[in-house]
N, C-alpha and C. Protein backbone atom coordinates (compact mmCIF):
# COMPACT_ATOMS: atom_id res chain seq x y z
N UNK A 1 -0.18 4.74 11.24
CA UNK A 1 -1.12 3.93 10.51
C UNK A 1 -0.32 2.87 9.78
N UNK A 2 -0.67 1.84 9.58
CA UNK A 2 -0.09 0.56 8.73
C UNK A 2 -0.64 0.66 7.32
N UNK A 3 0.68 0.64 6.58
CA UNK A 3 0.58 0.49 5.04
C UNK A 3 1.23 -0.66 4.75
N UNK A 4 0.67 -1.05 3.14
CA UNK A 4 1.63 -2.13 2.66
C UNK A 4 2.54 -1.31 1.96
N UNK A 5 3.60 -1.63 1.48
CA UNK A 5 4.73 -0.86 1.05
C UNK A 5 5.48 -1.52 0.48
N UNK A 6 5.70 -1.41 -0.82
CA UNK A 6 7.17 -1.98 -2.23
C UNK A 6 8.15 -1.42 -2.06
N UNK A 7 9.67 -2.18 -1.53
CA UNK A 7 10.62 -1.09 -1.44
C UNK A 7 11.54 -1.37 -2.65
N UNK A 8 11.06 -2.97 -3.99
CA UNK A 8 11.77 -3.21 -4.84
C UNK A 8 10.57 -3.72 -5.88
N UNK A 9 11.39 -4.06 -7.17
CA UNK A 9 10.57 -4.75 -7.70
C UNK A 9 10.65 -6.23 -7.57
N UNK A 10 9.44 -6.69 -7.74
CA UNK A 10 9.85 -8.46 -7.58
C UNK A 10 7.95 -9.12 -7.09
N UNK A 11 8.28 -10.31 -7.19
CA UNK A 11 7.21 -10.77 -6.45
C UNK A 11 6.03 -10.17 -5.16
N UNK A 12 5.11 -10.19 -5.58
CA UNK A 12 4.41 -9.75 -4.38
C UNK A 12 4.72 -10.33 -3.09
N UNK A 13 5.06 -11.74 -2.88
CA UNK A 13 5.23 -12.35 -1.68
C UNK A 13 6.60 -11.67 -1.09
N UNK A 14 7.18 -11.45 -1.88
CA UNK A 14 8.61 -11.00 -1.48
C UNK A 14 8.95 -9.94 -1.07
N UNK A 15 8.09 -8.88 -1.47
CA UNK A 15 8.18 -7.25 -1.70
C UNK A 15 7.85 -6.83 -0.94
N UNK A 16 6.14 -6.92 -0.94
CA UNK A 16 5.22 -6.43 0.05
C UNK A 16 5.46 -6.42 1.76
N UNK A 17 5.55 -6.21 2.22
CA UNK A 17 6.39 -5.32 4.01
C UNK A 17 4.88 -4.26 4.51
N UNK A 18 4.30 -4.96 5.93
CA UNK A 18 3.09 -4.06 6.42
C UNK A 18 4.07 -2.86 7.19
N UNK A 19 4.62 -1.64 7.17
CA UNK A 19 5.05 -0.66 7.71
C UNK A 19 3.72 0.29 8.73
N UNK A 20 4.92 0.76 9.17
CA UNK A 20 3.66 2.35 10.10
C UNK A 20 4.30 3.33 9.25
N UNK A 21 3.60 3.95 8.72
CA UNK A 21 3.98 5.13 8.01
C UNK A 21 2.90 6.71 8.61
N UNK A 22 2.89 7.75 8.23
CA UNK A 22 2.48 9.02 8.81
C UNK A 22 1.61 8.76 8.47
N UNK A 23 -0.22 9.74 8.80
CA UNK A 23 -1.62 9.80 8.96
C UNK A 23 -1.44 10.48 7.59
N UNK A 24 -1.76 10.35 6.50
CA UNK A 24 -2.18 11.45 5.26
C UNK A 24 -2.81 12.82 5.78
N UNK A 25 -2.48 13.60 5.08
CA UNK A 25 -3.04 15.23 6.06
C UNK A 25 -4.34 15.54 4.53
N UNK A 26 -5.47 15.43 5.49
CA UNK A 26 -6.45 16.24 4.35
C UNK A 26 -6.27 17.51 3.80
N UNK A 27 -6.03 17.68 2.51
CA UNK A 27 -5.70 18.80 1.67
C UNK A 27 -7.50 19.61 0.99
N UNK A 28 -7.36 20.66 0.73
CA UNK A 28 -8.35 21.42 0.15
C UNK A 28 -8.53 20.53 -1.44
N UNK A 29 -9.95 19.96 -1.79
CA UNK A 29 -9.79 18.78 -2.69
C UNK A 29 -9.73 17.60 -2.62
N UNK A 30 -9.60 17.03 -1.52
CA UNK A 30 -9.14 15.79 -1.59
C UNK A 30 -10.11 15.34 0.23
N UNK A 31 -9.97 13.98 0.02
CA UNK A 31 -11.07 13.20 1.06
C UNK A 31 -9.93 12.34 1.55
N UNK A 32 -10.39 11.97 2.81
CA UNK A 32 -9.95 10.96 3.55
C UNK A 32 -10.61 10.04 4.20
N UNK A 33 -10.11 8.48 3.64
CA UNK A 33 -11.80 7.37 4.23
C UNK A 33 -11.35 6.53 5.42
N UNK A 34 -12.13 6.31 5.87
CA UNK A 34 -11.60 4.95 6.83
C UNK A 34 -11.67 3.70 6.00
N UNK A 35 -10.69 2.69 6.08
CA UNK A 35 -11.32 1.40 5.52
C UNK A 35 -10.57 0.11 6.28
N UNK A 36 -11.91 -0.43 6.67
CA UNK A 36 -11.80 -1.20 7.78
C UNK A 36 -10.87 -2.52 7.26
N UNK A 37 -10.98 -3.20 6.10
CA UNK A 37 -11.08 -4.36 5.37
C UNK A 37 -11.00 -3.88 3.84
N UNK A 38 -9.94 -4.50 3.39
CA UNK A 38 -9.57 -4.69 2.20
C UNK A 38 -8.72 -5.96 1.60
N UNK A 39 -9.40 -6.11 0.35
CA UNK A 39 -9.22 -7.91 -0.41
C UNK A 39 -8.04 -7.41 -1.22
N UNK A 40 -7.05 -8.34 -1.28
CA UNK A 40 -5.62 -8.38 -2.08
C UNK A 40 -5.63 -9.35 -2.83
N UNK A 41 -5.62 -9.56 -4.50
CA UNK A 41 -5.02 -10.69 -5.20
C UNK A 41 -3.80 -10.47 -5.42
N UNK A 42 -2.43 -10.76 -4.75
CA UNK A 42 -1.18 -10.78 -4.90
C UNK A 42 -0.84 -11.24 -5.85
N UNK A 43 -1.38 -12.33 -6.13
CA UNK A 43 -0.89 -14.07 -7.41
C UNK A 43 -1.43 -13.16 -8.69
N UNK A 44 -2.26 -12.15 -8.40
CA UNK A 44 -2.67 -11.47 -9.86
C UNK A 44 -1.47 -10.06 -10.55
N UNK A 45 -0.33 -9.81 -9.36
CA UNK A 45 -0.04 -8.95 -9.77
C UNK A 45 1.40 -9.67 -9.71
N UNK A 46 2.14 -9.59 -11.35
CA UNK A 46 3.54 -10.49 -11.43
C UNK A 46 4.71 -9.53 -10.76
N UNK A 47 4.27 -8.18 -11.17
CA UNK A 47 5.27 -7.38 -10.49
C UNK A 47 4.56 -5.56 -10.28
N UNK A 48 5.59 -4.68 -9.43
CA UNK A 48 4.62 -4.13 -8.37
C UNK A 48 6.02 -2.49 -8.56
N UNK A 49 5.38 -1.76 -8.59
CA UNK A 49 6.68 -0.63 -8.80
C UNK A 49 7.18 -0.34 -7.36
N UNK A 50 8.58 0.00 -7.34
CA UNK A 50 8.82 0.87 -5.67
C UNK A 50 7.93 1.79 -5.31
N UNK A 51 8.28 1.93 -3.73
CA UNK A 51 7.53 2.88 -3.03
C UNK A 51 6.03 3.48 -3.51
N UNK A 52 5.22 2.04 -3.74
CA UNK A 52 3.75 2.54 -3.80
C UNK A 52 3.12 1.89 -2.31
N UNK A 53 2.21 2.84 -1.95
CA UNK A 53 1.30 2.29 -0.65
C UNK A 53 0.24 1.78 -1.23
N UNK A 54 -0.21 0.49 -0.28
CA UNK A 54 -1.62 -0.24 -0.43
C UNK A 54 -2.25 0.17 0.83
């Protein structure tokens, strides 16, 4: 599956990298959605921590 992925801190334009990373495994508790389409304001975020997925 394709994630966005921070491997530093810094600019969104700079940071952000679309990777394939593993399928999330549904746990007891927890849901898993499809989502077809999703909106990004980059210019809204000055800086972004490592290793978070979008």
């Amino acid at each position: 599956m394709l994630a966005w992925q921070v491997e530093r801190l810094g600019p969104p334009r700079e940071v952000l990298r679309l990777t394939d990373v593993p399928e999330p495994v549904v746990e007891p508790g927890t849901v898993k959605i499809r989502v077809e389409a999703a909106g990004f304001a980059g210019g809204g975020i000055p800086q972004v921590p490592a290793n978070t997925y979008w």
